[in-house]
C-alpha atoms as a PDB file:
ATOM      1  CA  UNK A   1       0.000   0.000   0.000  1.00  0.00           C
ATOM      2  CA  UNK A   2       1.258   2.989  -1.115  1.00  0.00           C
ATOM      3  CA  UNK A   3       0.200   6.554   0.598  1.00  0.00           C
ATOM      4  CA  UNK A   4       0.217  10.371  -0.381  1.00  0.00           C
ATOM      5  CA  UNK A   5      -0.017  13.154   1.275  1.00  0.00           C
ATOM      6  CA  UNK A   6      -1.495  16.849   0.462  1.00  0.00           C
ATOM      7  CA  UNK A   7      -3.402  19.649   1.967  1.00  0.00           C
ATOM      8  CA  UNK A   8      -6.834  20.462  -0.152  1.00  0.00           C
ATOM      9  CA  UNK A   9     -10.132  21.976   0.238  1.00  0.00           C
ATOM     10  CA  UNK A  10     -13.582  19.478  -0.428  1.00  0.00           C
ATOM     11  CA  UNK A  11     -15.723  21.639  -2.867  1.00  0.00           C
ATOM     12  CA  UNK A  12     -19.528  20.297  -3.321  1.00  0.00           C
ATOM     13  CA  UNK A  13     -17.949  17.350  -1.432  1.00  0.00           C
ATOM     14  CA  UNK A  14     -15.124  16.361  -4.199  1.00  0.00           C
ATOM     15  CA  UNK A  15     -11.554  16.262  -2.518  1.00  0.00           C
ATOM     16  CA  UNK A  16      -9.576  17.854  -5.714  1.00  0.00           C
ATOM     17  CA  UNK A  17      -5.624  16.137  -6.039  1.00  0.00           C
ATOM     18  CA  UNK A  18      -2.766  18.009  -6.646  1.00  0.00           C
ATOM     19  CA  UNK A  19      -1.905  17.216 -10.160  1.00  0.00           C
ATOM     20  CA  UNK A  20       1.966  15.924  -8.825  1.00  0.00           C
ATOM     21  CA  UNK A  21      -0.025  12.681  -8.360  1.00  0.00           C
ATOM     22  CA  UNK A  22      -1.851  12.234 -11.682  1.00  0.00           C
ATOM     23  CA  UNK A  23       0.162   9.011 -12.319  1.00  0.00           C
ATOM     24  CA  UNK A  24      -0.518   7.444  -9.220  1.00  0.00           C
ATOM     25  CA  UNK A  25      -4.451   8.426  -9.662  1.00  0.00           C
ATOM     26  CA  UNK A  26      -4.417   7.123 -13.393  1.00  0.00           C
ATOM     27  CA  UNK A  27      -2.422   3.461 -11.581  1.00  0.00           C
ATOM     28  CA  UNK A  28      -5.742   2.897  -9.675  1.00  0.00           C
ATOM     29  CA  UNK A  29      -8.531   3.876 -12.014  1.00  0.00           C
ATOM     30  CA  UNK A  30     -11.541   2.176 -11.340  1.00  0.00           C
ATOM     31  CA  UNK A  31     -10.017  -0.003  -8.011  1.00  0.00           C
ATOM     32  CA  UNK A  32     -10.834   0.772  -4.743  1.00  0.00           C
ATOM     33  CA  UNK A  33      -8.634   3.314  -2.556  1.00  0.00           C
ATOM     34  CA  UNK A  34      -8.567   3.817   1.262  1.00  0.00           C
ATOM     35  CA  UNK A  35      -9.361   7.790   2.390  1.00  0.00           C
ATOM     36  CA  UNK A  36      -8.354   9.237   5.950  1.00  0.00           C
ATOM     37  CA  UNK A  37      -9.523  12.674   6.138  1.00  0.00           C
ATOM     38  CA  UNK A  38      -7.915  14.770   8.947  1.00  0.00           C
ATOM     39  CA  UNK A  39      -9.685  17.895   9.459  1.00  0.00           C
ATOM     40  CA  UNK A  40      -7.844  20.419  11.596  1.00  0.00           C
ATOM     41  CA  UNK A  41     -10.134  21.786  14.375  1.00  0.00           C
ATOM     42  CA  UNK A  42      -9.930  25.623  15.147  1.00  0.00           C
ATOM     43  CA  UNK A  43      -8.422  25.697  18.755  1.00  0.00           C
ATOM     44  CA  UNK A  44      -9.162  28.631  21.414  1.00  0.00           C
ATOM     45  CA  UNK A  45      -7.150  31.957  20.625  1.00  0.00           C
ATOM     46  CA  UNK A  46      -5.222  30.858  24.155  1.00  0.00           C
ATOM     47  CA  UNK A  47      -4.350  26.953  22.978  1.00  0.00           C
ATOM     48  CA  UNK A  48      -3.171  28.538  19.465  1.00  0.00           C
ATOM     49  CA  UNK A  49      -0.916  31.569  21.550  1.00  0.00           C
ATOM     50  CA  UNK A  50       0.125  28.656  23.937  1.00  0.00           C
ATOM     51  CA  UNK A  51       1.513  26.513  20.530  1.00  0.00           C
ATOM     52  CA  UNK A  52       3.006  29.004  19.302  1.00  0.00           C
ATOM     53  CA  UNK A  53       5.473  29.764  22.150  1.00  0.00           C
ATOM     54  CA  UNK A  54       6.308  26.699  22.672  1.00  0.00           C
ATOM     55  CA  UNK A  55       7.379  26.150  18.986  1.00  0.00           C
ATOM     56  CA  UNK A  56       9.157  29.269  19.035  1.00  0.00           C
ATOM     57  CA  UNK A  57      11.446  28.158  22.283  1.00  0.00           C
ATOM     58  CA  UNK A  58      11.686  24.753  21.705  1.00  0.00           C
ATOM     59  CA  UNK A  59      13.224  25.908  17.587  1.00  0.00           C
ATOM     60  CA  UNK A  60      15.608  28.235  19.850  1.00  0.00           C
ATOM     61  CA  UNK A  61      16.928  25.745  21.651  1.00  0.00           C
ATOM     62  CA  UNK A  62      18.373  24.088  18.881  1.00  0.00           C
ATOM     63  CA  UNK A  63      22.144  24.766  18.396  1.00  0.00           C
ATOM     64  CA  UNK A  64      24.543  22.427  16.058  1.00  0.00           C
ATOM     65  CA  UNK A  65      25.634  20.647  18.726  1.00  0.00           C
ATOM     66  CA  UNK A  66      22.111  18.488  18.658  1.00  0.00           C
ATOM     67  CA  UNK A  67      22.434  17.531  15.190  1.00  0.00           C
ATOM     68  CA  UNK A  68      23.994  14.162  16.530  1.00  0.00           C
ATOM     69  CA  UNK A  69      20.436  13.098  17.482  1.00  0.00           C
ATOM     70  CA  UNK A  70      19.112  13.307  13.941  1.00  0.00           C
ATOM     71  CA  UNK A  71      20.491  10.640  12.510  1.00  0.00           C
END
């Protein structure tokens, strides 16, 4: 099983894809396909201040002296 991801908008409830996966879309023509929507939920203004932060100080943090651990 093969999967792809992209961000879209459903319009009269038709999920349009990207055109970068017109070959993989033509491969399964008339087969069935599995579909996991994830819809992102609007959070409070405070949970979406709150996320921010903590992105912002936890990207600070980084220094070249943790790029051992991404390997």
């Amino acid at each position: 099983m093969k999967a792809v991801e992209f961000t879209t908008q459903i319009f009269n409830n038709l999920i349009q894809v990207p055109g970068e996966f017109e070959t993989e879309i033509k491969s399964v023509r008339d087969k069935d396909v599995r579909v996991i929507l994830l819809i992102d939920e609007p959070g409070t203004y405070e949970e979406n201040k709150i996320k921010s932060f903590v992105q912002e100080q936890f990207f600070q943090g980084y220094s070249e002296s943790d790029a051992i651990y991404d390997e």
